[in-house]
N, C-alpha and C. Protein backbone atom coordinates (compact mmCIF):
# COMPACT_ATOMS: atom_id res chain seq x y z
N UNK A 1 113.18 92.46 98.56
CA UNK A 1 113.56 92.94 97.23
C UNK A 1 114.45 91.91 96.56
N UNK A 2 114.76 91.82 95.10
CA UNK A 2 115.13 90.79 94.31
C UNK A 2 116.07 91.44 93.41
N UNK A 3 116.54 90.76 91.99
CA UNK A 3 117.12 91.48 91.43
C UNK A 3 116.32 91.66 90.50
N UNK A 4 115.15 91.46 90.84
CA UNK A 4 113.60 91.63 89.73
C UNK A 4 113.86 93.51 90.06
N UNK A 5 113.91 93.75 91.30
CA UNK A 5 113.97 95.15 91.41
C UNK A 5 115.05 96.14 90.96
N UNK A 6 115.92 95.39 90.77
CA UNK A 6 117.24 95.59 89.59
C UNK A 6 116.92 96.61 88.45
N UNK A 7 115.81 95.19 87.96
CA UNK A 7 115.93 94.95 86.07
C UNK A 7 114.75 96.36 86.42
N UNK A 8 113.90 96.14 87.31
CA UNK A 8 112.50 97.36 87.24
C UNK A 8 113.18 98.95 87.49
N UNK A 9 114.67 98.82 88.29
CA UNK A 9 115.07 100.28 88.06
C UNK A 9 115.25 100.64 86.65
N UNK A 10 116.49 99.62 86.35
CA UNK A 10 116.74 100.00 84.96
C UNK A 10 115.76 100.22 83.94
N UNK A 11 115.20 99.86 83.71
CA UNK A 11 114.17 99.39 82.77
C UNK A 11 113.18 101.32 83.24
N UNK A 12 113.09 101.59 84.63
CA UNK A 12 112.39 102.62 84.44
C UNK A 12 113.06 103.88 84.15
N UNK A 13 114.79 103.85 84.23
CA UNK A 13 115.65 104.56 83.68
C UNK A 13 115.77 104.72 82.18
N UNK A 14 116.07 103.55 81.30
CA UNK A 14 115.53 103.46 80.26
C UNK A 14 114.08 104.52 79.65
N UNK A 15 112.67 103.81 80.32
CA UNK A 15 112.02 104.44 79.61
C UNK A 15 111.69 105.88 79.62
N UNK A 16 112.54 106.43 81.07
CA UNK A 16 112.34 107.92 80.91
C UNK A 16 113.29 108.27 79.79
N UNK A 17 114.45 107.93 79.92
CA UNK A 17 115.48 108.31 78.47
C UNK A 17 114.46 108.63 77.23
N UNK A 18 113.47 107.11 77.10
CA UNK A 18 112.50 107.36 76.08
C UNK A 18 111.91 108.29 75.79
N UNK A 19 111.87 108.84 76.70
CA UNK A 19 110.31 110.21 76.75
C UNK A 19 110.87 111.22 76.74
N UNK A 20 111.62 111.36 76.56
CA UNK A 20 112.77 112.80 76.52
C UNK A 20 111.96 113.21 75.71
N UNK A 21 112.33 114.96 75.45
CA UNK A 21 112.36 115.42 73.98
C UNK A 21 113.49 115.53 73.52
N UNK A 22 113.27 115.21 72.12
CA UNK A 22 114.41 115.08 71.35
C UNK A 22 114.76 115.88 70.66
N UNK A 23 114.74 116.84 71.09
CA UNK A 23 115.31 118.06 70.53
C UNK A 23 116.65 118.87 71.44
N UNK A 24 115.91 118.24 72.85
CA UNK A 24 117.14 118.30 73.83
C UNK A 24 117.87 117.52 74.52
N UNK A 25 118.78 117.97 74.22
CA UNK A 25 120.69 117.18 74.56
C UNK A 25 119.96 116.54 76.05
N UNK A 26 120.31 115.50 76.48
CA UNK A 26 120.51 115.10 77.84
C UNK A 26 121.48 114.31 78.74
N UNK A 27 122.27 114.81 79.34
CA UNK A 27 122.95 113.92 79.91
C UNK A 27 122.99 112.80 80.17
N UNK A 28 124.16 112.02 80.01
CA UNK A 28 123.22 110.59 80.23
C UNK A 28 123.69 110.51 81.91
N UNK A 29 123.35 109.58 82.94
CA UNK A 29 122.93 109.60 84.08
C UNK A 29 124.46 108.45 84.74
N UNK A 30 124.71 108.89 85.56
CA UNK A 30 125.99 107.52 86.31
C UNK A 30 125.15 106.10 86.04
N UNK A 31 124.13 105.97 86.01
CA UNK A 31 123.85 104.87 85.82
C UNK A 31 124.27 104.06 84.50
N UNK A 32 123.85 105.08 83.46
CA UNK A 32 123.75 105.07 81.93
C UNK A 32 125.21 104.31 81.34
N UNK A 33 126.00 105.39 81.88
CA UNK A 33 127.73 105.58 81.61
C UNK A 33 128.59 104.34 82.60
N UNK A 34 127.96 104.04 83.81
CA UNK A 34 128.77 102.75 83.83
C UNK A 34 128.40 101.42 83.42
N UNK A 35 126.92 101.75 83.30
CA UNK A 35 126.40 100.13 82.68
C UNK A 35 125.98 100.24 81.39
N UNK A 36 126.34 101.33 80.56
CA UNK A 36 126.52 101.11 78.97
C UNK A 36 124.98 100.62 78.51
N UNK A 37 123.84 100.70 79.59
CA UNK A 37 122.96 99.93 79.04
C UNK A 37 122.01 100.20 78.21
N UNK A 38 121.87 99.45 77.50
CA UNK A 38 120.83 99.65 76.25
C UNK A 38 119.87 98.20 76.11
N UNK A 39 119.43 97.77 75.05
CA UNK A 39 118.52 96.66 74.76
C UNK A 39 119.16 95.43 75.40
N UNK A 40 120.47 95.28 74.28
CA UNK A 40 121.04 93.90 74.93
C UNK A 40 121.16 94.02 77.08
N UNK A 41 121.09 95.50 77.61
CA UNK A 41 121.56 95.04 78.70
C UNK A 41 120.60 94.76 79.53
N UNK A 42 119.16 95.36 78.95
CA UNK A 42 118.09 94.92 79.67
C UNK A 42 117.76 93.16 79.41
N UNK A 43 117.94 93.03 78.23
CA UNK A 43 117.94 91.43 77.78
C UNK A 43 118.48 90.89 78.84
N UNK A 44 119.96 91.01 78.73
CA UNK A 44 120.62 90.12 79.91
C UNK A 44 120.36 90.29 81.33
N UNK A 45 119.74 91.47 81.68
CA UNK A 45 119.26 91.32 83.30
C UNK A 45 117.85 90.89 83.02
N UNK A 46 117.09 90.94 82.24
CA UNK A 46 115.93 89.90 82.40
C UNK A 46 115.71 88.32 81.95
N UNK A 47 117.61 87.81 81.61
CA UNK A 47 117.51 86.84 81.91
C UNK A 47 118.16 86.13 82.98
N UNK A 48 118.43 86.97 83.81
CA UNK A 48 119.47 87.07 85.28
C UNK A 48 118.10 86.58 85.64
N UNK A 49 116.95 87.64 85.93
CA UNK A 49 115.90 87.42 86.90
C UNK A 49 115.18 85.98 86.30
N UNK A 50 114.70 85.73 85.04
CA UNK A 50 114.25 84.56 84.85
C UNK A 50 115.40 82.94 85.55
N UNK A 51 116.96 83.68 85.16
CA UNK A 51 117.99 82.57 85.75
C UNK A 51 117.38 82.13 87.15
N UNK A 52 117.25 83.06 87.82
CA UNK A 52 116.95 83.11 89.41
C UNK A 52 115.86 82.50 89.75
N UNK A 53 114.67 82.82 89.16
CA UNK A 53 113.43 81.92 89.47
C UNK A 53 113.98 80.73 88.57
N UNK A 54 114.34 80.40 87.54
CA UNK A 54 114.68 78.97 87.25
C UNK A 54 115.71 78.15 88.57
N UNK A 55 116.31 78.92 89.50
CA UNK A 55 116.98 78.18 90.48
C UNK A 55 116.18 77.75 91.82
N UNK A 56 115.36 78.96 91.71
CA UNK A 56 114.33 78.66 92.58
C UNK A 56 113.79 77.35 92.56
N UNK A 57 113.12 77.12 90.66
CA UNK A 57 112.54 75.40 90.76
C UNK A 57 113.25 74.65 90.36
N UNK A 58 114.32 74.93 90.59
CA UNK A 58 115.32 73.61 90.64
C UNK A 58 115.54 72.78 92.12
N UNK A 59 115.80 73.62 92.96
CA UNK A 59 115.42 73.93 94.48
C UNK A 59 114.24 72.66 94.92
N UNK A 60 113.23 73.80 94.31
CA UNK A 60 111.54 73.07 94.61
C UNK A 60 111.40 72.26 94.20
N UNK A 61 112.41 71.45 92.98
CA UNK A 61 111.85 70.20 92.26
C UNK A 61 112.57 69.13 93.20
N UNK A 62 113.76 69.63 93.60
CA UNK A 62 114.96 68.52 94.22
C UNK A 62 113.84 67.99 95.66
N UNK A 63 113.79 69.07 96.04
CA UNK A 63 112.77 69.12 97.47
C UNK A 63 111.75 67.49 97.20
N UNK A 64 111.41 68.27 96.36
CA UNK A 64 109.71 67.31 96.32
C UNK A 64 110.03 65.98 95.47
N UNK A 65 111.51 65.48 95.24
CA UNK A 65 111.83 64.60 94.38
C UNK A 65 112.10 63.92 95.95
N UNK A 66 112.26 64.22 97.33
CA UNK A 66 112.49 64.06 98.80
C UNK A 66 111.12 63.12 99.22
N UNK A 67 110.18 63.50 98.56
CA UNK A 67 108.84 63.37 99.46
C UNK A 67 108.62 61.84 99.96
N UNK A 68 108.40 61.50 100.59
CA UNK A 68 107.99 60.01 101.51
C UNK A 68 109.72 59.62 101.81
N UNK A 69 110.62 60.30 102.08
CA UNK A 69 111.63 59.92 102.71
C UNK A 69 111.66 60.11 104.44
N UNK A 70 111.49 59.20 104.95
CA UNK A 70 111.69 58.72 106.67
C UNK A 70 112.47 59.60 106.98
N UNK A 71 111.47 60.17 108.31
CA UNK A 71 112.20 61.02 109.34
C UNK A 71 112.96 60.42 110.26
N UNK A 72 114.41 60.58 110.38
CA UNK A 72 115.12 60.04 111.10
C UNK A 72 116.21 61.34 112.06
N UNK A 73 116.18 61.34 112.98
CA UNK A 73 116.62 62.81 114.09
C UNK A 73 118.68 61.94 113.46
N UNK A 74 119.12 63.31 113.06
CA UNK A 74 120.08 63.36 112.48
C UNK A 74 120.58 63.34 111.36
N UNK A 75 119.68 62.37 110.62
CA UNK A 75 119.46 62.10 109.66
C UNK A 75 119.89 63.32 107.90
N UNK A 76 120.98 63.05 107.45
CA UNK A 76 121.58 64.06 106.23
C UNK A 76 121.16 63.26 105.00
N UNK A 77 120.90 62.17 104.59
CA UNK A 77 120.91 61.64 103.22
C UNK A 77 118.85 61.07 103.23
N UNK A 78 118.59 60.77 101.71
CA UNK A 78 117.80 59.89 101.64
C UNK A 78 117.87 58.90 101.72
N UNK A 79 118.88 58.43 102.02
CA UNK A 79 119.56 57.07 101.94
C UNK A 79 119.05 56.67 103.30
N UNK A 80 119.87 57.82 104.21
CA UNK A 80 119.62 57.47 105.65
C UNK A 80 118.67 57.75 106.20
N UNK A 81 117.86 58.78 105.98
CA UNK A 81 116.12 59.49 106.07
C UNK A 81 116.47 61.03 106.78
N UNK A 82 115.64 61.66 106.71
CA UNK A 82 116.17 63.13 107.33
C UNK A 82 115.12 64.17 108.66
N UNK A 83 116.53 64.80 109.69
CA UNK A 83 115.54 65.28 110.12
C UNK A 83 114.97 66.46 109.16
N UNK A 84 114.39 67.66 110.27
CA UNK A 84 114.37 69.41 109.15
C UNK A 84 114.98 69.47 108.97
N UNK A 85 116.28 70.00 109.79
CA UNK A 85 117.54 70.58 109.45
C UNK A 85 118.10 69.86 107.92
N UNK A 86 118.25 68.92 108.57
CA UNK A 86 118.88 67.69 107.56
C UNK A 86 118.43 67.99 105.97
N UNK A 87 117.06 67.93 105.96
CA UNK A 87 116.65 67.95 104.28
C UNK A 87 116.85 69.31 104.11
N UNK A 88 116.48 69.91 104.89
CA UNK A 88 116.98 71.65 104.25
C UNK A 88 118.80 71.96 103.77
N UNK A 89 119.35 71.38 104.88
CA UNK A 89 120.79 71.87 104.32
C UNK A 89 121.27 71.02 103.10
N UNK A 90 120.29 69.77 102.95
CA UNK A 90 120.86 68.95 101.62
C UNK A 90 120.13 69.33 100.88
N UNK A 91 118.73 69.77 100.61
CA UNK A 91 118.17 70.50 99.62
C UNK A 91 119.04 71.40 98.81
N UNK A 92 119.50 72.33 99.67
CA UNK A 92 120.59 73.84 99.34
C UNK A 92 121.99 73.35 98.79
N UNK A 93 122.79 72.13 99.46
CA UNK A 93 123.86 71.20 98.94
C UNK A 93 123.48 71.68 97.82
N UNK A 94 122.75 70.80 97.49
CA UNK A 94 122.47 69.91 96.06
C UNK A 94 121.78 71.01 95.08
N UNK A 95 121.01 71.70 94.88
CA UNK A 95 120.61 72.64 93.81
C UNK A 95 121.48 74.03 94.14
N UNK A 96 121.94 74.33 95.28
CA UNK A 96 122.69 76.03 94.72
C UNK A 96 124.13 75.77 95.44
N UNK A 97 124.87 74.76 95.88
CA UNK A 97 126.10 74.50 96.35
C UNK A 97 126.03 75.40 97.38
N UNK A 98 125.11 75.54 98.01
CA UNK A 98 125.08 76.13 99.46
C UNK A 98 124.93 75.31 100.73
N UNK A 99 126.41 75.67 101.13
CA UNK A 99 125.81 74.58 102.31
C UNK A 99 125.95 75.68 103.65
N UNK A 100 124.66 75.28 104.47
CA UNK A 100 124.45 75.67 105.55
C UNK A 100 124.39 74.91 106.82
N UNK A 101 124.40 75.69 107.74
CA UNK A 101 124.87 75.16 109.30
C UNK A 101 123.83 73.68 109.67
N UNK A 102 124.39 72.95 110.39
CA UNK A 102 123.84 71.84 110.86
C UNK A 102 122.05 71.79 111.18
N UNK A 103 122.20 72.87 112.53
CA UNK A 103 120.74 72.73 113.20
C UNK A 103 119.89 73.94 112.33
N UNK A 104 119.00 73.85 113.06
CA UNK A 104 117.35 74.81 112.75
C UNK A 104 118.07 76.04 112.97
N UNK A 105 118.15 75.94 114.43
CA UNK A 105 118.47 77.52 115.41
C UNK A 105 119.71 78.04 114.55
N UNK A 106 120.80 77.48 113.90
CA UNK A 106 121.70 77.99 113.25
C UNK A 106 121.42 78.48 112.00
N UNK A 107 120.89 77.52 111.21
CA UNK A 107 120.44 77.86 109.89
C UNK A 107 119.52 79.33 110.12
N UNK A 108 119.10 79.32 111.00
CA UNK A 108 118.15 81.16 110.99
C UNK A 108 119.04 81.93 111.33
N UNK A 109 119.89 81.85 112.18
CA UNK A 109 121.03 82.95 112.51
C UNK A 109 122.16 83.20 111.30
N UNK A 110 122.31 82.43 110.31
CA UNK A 110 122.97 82.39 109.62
C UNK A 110 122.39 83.08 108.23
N UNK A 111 120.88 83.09 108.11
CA UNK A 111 120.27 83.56 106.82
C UNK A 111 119.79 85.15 107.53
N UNK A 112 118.98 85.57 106.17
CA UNK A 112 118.92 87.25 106.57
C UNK A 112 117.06 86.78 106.88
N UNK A 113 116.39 87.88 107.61
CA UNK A 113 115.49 87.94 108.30
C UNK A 113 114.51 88.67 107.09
N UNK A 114 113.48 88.08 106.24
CA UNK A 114 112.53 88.49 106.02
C UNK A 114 110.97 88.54 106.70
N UNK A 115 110.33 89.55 106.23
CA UNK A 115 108.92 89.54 106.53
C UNK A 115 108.08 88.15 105.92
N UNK A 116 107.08 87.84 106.69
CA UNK A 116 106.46 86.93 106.09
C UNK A 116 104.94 87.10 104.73
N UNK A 117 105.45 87.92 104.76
CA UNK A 117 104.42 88.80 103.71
C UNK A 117 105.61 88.65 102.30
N UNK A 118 106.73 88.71 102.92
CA UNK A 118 107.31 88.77 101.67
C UNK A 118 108.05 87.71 100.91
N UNK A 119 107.52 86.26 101.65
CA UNK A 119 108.26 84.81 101.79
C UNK A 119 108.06 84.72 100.39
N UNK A 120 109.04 83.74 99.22
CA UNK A 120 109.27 83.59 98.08
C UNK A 120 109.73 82.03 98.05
N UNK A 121 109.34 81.31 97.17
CA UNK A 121 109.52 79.70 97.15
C UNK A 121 111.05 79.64 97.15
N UNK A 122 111.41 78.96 98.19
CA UNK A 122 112.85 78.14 98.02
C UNK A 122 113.32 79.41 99.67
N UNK A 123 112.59 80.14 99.83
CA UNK A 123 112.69 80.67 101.68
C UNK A 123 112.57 79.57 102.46
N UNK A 124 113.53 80.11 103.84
CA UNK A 124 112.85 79.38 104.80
C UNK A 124 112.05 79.48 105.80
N UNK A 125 110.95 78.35 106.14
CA UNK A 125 110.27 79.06 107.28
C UNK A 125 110.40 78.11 108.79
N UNK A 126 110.17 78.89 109.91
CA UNK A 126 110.99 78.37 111.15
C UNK A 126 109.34 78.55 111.97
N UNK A 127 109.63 77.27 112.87
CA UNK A 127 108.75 77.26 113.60
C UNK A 127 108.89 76.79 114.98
N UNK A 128 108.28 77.25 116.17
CA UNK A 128 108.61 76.83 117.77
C UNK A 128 107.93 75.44 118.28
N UNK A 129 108.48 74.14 117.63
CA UNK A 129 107.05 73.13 118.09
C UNK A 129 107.88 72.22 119.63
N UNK A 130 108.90 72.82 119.57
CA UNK A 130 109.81 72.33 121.17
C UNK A 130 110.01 73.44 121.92
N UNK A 131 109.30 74.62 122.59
CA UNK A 131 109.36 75.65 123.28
C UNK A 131 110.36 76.06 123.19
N UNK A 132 111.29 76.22 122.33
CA UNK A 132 112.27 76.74 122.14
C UNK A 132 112.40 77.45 120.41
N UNK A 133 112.60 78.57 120.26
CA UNK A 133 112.76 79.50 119.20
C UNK A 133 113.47 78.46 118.20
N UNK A 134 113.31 78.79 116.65
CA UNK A 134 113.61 78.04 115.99
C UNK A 134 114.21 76.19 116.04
N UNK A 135 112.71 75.60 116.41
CA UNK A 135 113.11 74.54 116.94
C UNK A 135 112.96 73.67 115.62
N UNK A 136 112.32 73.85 114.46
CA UNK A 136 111.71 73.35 113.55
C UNK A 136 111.73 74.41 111.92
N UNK A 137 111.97 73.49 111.37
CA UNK A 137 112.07 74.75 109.33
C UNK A 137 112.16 73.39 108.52
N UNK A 138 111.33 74.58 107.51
CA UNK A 138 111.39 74.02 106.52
C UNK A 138 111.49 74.95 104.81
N UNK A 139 111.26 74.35 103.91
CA UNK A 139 111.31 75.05 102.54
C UNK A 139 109.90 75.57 102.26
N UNK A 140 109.75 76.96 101.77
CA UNK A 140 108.24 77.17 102.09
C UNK A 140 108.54 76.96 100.15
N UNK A 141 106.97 76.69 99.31
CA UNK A 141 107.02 76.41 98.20
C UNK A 141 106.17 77.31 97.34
N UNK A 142 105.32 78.28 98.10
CA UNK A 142 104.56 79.40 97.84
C UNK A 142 103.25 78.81 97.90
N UNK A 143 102.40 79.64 98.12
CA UNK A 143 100.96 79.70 97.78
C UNK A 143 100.47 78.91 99.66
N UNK A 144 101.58 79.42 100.50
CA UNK A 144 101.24 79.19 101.83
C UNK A 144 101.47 78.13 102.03
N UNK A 145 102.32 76.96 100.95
CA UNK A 145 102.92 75.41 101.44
C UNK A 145 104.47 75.34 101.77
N UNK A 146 104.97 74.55 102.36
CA UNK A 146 106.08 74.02 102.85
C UNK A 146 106.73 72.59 102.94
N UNK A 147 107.55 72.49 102.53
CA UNK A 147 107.97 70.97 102.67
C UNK A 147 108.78 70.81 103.90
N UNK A 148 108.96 70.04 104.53
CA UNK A 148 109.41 69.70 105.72
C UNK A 148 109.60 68.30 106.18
N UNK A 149 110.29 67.97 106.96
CA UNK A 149 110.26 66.30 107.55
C UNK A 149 110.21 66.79 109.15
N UNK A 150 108.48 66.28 108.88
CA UNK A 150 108.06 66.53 110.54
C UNK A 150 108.60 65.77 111.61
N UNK A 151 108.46 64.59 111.69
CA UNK A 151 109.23 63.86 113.19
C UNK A 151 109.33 62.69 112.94
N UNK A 152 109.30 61.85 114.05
CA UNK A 152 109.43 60.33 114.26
C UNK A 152 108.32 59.68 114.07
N UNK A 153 108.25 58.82 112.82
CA UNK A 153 107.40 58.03 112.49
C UNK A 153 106.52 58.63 111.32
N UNK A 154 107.11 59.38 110.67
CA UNK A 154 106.82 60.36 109.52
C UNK A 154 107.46 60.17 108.41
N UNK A 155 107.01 61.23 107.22
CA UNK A 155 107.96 60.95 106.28
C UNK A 155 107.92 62.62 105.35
N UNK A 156 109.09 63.08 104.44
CA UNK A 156 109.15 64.42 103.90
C UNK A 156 108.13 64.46 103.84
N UNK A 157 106.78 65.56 103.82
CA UNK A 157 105.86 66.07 103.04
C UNK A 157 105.80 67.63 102.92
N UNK A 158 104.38 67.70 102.60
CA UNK A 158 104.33 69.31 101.59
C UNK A 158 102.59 69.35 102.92
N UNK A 159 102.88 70.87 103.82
CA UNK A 159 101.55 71.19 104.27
C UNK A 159 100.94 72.42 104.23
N UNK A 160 100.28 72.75 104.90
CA UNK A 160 99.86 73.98 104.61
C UNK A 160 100.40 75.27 105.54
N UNK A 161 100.87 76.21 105.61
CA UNK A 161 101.20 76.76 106.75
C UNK A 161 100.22 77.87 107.35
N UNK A 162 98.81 77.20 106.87
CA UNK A 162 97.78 78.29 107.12
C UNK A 162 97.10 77.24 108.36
N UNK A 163 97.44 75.98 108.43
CA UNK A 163 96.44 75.35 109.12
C UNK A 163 96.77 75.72 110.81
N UNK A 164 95.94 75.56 111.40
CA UNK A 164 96.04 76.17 112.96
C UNK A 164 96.97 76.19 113.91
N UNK A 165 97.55 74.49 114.02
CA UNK A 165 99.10 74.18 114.23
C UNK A 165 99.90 74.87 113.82
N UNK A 166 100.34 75.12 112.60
CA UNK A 166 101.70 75.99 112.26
C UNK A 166 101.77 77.33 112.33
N UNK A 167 100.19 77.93 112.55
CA UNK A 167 99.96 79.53 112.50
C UNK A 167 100.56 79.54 113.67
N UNK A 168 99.80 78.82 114.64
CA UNK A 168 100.21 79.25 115.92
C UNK A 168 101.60 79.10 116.02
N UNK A 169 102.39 78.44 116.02
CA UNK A 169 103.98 77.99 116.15
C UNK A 169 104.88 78.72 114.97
N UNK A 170 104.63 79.60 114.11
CA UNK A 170 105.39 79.76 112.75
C UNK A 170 106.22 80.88 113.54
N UNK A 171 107.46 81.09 113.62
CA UNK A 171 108.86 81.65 114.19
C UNK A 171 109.65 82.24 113.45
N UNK A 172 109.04 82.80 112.54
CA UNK A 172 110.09 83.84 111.32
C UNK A 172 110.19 83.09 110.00
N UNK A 173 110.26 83.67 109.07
CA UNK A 173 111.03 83.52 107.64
C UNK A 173 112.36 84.18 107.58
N UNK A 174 113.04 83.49 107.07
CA UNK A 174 114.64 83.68 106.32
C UNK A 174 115.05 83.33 105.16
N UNK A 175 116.12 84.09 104.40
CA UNK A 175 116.30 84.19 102.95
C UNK A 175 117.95 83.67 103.19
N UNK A 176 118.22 82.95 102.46
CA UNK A 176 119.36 82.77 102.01
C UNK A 176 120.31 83.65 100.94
N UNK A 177 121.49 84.22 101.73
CA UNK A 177 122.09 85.43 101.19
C UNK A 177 122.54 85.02 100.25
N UNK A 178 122.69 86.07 99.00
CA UNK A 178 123.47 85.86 97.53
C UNK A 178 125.19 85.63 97.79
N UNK A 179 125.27 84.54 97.11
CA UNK A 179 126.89 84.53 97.17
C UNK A 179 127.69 85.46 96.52
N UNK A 180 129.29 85.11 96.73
CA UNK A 180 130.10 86.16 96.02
C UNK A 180 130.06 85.40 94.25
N UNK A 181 129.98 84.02 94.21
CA UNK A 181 129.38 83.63 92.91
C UNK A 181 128.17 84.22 91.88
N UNK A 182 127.06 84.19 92.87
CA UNK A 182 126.19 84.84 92.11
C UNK A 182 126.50 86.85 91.83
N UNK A 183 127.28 87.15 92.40
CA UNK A 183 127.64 88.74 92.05
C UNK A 183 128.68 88.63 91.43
N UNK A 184 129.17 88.12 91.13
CA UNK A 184 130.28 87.91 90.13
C UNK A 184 129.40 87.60 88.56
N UNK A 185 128.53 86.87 88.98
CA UNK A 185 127.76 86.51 87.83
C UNK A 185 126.75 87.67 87.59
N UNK A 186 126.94 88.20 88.24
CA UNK A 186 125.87 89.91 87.70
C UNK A 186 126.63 90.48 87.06
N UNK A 187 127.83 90.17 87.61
CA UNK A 187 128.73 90.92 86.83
C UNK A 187 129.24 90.93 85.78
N UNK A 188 129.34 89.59 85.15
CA UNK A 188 129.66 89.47 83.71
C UNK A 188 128.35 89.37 83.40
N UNK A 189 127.56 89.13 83.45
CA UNK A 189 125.69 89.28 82.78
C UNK A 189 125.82 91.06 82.34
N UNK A 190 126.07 91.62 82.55
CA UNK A 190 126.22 93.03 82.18
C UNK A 190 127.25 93.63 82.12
N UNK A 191 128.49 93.10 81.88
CA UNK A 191 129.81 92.72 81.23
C UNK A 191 130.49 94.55 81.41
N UNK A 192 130.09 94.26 82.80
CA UNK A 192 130.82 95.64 83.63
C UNK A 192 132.39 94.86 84.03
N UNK A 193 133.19 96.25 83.86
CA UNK A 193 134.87 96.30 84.20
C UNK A 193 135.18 97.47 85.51
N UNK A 194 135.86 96.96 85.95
CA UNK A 194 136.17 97.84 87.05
C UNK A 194 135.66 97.84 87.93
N UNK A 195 136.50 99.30 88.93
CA UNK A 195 136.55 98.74 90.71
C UNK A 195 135.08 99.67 90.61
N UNK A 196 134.74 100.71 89.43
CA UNK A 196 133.50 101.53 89.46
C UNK A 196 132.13 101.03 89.67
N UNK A 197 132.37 99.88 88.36
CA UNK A 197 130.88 99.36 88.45
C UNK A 197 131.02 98.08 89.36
N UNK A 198 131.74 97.52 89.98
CA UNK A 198 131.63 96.74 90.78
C UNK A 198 131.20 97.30 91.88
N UNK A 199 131.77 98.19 92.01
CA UNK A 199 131.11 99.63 93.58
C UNK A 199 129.32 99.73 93.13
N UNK A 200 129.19 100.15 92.03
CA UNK A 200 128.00 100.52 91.47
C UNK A 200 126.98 99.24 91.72
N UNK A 201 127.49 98.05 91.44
CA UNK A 201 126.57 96.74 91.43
C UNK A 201 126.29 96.57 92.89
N UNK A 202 127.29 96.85 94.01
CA UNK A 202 127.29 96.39 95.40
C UNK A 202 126.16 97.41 95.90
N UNK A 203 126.26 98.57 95.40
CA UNK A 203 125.66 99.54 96.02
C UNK A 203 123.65 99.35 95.77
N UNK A 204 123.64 98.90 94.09
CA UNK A 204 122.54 98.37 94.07
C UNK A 204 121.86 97.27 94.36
N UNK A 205 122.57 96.23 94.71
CA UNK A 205 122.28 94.96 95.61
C UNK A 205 121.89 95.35 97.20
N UNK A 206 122.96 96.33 97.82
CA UNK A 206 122.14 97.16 98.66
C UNK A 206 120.91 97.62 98.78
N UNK A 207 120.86 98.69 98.09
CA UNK A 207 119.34 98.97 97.86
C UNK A 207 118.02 98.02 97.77
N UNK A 208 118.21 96.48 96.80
CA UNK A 208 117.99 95.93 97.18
C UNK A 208 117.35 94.35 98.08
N UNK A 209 118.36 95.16 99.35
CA UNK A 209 118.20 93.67 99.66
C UNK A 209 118.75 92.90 100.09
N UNK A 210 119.75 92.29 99.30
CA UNK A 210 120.29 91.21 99.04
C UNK A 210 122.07 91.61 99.23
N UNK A 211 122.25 90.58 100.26
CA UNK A 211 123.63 90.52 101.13
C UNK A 211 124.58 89.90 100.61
N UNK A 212 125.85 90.41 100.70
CA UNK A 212 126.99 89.06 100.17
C UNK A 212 128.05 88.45 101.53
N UNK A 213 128.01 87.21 101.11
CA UNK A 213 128.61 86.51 102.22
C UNK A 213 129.95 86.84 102.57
């Protein structure tokens, strides 16, 4: 779930309001009364969700601005060439000031556990190619591709994660949790006050989904 599922509650709160009859009084709903919302507030949460996929390809562009950079085991810069780990945690650096843990195996323990049915560009996906659980990840980019810096004597690319190799070896997807930045920024996007609707916003980020660090 996203905060696409946010804007789709509200928005279906809204249009029942619509369909009322108007002849009778209706309460307005806890939802109504702490988020004041009307036109402008759907505006601004549907440009929260467009914000979000615009970070997404900011993400995906930095990634693939990577491509033919030398795999080098340790490796953090383009400068210096990168391993997985490596381009993934500088990918996240550099487009959402997220920085995450060194290795593979950490970076999955550290993100939240999605289904792979439900993988979204700028996820990560983990794979077993050293008999050992999350030995290998990369940035999946949608439509079943991934960027990654495979090994020694390689360089960044973009593959498929349908082809036979990676089916067999693919070891979970993981999402990178929303910061206390980005909920702060929900929060003035719908220019809620108080300990109420801050309770109210946490509770619907709950619902869902989406974790704060």
């Amino acid at each position: 779930m996203s905060l696409k599922w946010i804007c789709t509650l509200i928005v279906a709160v809204a249009a029942s309001a619509a369909h009322a009859e108007p002849d009778v009084e209706k309460k307005p709903s806890d939802l109504d009364v702490l988020l004041g919302i009307g036109q402008s507030g759907l505006t601004r949460l549907d440009t929260m969700h467009h914000q979000a996929r615009d970070q997404a390809s900011v993400l995906i562009s930095n990634a693939l601005n990577l491509i033919g950079v030398p795999y080098r085991r340790g490796g953090n810069s383009a400068e210096t060439g990168f391993d997985c780990s490596g381009l993934v945690r500088a990918v996240y650096a550099e487009s959402w000031g997220k920085i995450l843990p060194r290795r593979a195996e950490e970076q999955a323990a550290a993100t939240e556990q999605i289904a792979k049915a439900d993988l979204k560009p700028g996820d990560l996906v983990f794979f077993n190619t050293m008999r050992r659980a999350f030995s290998h990840v990369g940035i999946y980019m949608g439509d079943g591709k991934f960027i990654h810096s495979p090994r020694t004597g390689t360089t960044v690319r973009v593959e498929s994660m349908n082809i036979a190799y990676w089916e067999k070896r693919f070891d979970g997807a993981r999402r990178v949790e929303i910061s206390e930045d980005a909920r702060n920024a929900l929060l003035n996007q719908v220019n809620l006050d108080g300990a109420d609707a801050q309770d109210l916003i946490g509770k619907m980020m709950t619902k869902a989904g989406m974790r704060i660090n």
